[in-house]
C-alpha atoms as a PDB file:
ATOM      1  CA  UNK A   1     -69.598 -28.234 -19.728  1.00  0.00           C
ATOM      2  CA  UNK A   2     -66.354 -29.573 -19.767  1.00  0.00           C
ATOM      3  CA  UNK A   3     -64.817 -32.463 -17.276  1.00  0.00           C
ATOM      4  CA  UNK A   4     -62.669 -30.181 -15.772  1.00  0.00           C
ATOM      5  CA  UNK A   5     -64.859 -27.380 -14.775  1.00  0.00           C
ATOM      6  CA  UNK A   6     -67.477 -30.640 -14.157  1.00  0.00           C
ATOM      7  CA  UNK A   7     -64.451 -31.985 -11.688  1.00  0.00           C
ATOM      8  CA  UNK A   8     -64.439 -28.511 -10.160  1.00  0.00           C
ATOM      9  CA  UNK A   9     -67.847 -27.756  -9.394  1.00  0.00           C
ATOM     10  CA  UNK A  10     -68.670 -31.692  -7.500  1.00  0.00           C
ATOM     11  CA  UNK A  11     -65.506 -31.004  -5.620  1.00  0.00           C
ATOM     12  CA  UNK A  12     -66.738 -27.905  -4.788  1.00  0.00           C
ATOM     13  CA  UNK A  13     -70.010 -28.538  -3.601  1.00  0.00           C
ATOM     14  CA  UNK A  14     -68.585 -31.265  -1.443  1.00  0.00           C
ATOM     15  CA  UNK A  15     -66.419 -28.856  -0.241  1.00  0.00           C
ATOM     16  CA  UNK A  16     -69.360 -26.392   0.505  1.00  0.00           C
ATOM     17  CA  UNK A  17     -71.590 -29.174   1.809  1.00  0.00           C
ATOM     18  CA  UNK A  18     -68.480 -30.438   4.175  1.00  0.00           C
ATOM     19  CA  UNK A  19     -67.949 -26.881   5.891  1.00  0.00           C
ATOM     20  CA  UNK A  20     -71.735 -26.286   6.077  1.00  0.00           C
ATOM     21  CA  UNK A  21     -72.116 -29.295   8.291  1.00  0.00           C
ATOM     22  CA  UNK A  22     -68.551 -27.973  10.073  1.00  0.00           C
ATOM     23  CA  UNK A  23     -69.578 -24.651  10.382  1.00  0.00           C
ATOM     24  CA  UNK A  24     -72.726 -25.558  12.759  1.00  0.00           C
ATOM     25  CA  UNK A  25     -75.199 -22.636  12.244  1.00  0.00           C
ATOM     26  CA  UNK A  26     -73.251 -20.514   9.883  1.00  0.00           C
ATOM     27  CA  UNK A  27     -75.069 -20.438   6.218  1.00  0.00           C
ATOM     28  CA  UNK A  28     -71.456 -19.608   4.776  1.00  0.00           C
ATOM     29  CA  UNK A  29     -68.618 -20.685   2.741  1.00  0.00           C
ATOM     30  CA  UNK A  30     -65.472 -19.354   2.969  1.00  0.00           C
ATOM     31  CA  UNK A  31     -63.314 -19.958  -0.306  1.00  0.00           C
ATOM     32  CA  UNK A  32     -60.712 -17.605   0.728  1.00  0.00           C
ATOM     33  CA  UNK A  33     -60.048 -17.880   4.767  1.00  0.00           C
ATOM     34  CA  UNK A  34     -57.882 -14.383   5.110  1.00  0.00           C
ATOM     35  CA  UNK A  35     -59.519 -11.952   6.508  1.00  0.00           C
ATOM     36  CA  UNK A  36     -57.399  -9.580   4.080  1.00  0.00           C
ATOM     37  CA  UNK A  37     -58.869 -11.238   0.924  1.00  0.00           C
ATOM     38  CA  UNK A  38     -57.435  -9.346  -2.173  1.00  0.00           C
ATOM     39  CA  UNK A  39     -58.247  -5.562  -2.174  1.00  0.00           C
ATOM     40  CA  UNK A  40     -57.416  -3.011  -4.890  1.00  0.00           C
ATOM     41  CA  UNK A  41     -55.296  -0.662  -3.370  1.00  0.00           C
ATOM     42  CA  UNK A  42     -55.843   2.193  -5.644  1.00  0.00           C
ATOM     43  CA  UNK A  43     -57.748   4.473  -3.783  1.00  0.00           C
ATOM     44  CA  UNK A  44     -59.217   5.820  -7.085  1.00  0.00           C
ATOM     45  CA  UNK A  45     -60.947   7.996  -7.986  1.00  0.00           C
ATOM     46  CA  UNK A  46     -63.383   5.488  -9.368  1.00  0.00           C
ATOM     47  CA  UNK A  47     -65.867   6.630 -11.542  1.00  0.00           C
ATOM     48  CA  UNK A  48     -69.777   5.101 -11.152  1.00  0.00           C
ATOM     49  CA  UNK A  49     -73.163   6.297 -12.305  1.00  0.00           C
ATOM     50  CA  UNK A  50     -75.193   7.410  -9.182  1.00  0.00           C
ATOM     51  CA  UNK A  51     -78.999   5.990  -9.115  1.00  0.00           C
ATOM     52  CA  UNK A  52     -81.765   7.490  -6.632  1.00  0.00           C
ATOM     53  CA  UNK A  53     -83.849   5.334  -4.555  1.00  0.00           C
ATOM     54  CA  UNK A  54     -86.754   5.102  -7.564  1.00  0.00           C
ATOM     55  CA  UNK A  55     -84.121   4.296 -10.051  1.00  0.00           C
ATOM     56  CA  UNK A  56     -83.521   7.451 -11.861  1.00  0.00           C
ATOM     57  CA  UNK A  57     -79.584   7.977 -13.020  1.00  0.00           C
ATOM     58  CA  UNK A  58     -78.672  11.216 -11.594  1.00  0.00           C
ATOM     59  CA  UNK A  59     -75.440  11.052 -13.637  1.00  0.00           C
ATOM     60  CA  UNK A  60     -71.760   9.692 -13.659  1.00  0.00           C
ATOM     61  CA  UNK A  61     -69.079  10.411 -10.724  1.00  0.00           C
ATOM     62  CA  UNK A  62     -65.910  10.425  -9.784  1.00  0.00           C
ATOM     63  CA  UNK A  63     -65.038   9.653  -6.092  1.00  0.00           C
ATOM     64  CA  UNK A  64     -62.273   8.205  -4.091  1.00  0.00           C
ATOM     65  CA  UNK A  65     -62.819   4.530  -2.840  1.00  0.00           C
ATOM     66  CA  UNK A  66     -64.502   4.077   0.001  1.00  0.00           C
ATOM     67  CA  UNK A  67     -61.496   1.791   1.909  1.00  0.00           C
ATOM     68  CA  UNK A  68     -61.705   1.084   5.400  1.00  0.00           C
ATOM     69  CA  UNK A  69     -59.665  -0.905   8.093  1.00  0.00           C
ATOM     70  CA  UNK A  70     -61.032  -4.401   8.632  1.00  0.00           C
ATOM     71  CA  UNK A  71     -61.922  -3.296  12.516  1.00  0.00           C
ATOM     72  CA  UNK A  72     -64.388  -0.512  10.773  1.00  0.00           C
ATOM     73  CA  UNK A  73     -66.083  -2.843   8.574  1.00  0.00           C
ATOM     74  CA  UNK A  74     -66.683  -5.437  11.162  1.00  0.00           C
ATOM     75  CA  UNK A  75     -68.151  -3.132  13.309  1.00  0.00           C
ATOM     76  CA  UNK A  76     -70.914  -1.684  10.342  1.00  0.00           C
ATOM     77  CA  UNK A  77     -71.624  -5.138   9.064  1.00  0.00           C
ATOM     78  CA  UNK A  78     -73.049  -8.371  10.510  1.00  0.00           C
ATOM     79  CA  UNK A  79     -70.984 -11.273  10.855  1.00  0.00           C
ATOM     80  CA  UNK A  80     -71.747 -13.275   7.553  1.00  0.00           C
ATOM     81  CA  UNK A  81     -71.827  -9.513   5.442  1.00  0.00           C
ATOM     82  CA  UNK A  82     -68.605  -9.358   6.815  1.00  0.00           C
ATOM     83  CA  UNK A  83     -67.541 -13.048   5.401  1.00  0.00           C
ATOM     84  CA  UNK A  84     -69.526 -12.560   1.453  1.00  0.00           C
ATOM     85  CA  UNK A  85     -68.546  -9.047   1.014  1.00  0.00           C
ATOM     86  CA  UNK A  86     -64.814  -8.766   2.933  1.00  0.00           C
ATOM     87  CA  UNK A  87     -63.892 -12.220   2.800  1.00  0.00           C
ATOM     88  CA  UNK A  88     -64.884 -13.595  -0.353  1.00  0.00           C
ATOM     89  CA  UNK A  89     -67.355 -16.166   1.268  1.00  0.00           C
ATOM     90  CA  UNK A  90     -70.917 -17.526  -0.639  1.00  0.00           C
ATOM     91  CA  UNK A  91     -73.551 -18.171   1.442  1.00  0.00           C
ATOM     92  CA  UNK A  92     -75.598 -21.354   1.189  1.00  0.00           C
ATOM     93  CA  UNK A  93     -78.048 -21.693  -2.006  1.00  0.00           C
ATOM     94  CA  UNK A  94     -81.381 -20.272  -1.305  1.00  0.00           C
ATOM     95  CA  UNK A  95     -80.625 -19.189   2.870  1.00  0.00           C
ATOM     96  CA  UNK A  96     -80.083 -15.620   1.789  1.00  0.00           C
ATOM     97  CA  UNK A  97     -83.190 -13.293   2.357  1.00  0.00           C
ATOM     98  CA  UNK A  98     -83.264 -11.553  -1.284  1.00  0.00           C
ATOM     99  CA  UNK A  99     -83.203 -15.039  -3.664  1.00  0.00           C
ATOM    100  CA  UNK A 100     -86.641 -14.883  -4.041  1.00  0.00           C
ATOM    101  CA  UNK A 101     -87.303 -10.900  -3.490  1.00  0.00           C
ATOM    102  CA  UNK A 102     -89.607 -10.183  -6.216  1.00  0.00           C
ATOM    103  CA  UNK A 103     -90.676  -6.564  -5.593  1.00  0.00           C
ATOM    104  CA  UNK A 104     -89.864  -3.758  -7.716  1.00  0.00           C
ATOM    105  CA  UNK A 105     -86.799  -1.620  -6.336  1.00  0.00           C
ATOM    106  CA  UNK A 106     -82.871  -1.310  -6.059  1.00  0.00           C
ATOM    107  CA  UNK A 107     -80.024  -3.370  -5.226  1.00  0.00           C
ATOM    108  CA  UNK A 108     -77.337  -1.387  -3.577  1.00  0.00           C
ATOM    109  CA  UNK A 109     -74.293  -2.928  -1.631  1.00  0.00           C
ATOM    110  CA  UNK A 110     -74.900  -3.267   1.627  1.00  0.00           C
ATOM    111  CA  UNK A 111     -70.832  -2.188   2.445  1.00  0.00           C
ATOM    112  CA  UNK A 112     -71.220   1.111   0.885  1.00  0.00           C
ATOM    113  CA  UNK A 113     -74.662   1.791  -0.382  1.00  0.00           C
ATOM    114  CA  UNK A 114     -73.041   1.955  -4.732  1.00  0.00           C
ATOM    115  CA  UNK A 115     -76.734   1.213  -6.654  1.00  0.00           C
ATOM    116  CA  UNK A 116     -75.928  -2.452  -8.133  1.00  0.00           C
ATOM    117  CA  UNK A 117     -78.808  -3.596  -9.757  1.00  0.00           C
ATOM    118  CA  UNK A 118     -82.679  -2.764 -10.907  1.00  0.00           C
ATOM    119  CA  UNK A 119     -85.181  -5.153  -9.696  1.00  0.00           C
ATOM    120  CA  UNK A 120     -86.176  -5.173 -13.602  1.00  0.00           C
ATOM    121  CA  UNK A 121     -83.434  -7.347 -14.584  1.00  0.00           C
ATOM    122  CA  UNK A 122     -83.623  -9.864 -11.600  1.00  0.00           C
ATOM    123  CA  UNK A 123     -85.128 -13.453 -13.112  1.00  0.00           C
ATOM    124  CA  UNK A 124     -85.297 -16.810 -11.544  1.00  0.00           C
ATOM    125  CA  UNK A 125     -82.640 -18.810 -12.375  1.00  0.00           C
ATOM    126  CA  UNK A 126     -83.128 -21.846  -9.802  1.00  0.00           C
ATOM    127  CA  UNK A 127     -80.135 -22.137  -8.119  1.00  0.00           C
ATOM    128  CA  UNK A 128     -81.071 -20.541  -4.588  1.00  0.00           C
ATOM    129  CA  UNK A 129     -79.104 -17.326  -5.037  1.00  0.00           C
ATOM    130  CA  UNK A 130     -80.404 -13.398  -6.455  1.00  0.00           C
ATOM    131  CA  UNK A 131     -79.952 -13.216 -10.029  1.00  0.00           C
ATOM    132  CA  UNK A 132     -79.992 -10.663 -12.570  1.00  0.00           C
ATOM    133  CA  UNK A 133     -79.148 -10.599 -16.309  1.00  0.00           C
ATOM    134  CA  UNK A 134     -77.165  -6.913 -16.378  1.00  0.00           C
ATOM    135  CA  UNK A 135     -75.717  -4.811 -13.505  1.00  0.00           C
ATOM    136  CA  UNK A 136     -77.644  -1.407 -13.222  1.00  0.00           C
ATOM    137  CA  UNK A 137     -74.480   0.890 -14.791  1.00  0.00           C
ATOM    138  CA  UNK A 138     -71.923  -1.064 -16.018  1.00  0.00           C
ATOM    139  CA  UNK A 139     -69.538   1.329 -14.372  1.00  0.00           C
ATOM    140  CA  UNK A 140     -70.649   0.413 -10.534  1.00  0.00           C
ATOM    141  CA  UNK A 141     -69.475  -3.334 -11.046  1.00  0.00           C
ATOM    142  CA  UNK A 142     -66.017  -4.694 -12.251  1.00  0.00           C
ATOM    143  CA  UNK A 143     -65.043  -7.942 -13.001  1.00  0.00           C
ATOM    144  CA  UNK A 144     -61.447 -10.198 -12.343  1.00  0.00           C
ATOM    145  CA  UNK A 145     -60.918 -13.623 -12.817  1.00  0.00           C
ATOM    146  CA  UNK A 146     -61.194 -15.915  -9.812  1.00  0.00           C
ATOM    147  CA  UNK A 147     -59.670 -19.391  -9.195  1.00  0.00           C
ATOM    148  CA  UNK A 148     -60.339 -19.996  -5.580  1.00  0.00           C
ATOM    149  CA  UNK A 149     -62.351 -22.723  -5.850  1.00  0.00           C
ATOM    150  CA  UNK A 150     -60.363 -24.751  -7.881  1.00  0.00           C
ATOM    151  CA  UNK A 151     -62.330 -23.755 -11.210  1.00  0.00           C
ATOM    152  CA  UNK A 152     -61.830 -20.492 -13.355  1.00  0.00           C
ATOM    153  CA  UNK A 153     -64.814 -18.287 -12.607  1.00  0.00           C
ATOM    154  CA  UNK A 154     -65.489 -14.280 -12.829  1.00  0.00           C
ATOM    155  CA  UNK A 155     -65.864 -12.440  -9.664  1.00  0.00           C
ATOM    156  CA  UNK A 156     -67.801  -9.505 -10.037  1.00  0.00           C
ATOM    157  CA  UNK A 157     -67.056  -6.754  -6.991  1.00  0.00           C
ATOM    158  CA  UNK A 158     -68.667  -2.746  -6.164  1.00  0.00           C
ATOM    159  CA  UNK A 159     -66.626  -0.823  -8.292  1.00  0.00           C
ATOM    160  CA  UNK A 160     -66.797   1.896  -5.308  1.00  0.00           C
ATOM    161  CA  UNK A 161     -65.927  -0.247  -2.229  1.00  0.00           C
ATOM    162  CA  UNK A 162     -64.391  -3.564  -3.457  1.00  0.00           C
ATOM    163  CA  UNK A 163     -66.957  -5.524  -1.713  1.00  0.00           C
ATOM    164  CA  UNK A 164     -67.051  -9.195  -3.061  1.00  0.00           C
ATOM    165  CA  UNK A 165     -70.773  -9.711  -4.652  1.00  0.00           C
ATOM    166  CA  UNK A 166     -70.834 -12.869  -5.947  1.00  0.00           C
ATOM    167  CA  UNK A 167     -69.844 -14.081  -9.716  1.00  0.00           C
ATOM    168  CA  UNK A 168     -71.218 -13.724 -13.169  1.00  0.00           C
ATOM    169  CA  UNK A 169     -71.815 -16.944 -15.727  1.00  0.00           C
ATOM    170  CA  UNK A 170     -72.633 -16.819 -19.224  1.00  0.00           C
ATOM    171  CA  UNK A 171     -75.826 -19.306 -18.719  1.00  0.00           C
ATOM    172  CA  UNK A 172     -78.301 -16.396 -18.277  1.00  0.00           C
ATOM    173  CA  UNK A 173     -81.152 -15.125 -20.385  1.00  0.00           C
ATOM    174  CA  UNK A 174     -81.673 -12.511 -23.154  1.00  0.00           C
ATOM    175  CA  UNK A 175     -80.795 -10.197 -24.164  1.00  0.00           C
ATOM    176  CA  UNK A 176     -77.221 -10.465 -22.459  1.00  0.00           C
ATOM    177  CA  UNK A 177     -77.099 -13.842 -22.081  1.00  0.00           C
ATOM    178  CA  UNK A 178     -75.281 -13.642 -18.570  1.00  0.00           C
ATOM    179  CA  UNK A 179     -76.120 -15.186 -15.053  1.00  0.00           C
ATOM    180  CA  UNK A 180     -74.956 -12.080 -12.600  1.00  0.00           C
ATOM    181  CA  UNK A 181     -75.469 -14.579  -9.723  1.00  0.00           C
ATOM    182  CA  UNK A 182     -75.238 -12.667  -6.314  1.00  0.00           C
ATOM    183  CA  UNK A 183     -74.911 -12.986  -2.290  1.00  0.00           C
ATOM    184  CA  UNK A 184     -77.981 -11.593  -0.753  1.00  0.00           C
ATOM    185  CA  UNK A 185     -75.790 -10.767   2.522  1.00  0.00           C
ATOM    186  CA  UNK A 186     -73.690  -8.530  -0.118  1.00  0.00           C
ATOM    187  CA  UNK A 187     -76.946  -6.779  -1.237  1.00  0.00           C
ATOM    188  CA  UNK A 188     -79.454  -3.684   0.484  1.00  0.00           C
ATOM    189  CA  UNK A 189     -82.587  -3.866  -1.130  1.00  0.00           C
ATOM    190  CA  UNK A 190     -84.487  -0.453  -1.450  1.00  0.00           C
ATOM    191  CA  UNK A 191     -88.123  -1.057  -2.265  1.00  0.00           C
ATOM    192  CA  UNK A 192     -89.604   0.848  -4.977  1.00  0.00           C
ATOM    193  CA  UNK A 193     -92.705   3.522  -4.141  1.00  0.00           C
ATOM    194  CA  UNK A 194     -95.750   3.488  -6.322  1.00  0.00           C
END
């Protein structure tokens, strides 16, 4: 790791630990405080593989964004969804309810219901957060660089809603290598049936 990005993560965990003891009872931290974080405005269509509730692809799509007016999506989500997946906010290392989910079953975002991830490529990587070393379809998550917390990282968002997921790091495991590390408020978990 390099002194600059070393720089950039203390100041941001002081950061993070300074509004956490602001905030009160809120688990969340807000790197971008507009409530009209950056939104692609193309309305699509997008194209994404759809996944039934057991995990079987049931092919690729094309369908417009789902886009709705901030006033909609504060009335379907809670309060902190509202914050991770509109806002751009992180929750608080290991206060989200899926970090240490380890039933079988599928991650779908909780804005829009777009299957994310496969519980088979969810791992432990310690840091308090739900992690996964691939995205279910590569097609259902995109990618854009992010420098809101004063060091470059990748944002990864739903491909079908623009919902703000967390970020991916390249300090996973094999065989990808990557660190998909998510919000759980930004995730639906769908149990698996035997």
């Amino acid at each position: 790791m390099n002194d600059i990005t070393r720089r950039g993560l203390i100041f941001g965990a002081a950061t993070a630990g300074a509004y956490g003891l602001l905030a009160g009872v809120e688990r969340v931290c807000l790197w971008a405080f507009a409530d009209n974080a950056e939104t692609d405005d193309d309305p699509g269509p997008v194209k994404i593989v759809k996944f039934a509730d057991d995990g079987a692809r049931l092919g690729i799509y094309a369908l417009a964004k789902v886009q709705k007016h901030k006033s909609e999506w504060r009335k379907q989500l809670t309060p902190l969804q509202y914050d991770v997946t509109r806002r751009a906010a992180t929750e608080f290392a290991f206060s989200g309810a899926l970090y240490d989910q380890h039933a079988p079953g599928l991650y779908r975002c909780v804005d829009c219901g777009n299957a994310l991830f496969d519980s088979k490529a969810k791992f432990d990587s310690g840091t308090g957060w739900p992690s996964f070393w691939e995205p279910i379809a590569g097609e259902n998550v995109r990618e854009k660089r992010d420098f809101s917390a004063g060091v470059l990282r990748t944002e990864v968002k739903c491909t079908l809603c623009d919902a703000h997921l967390g970020h991916v790091f390249s300090d996973g495991p094999e065989p990808t290598g990557l660190r998909y590390c998510m919000n759980s408020a930004a995730l639906l978990f769908v149990p698996r049936k035997s």
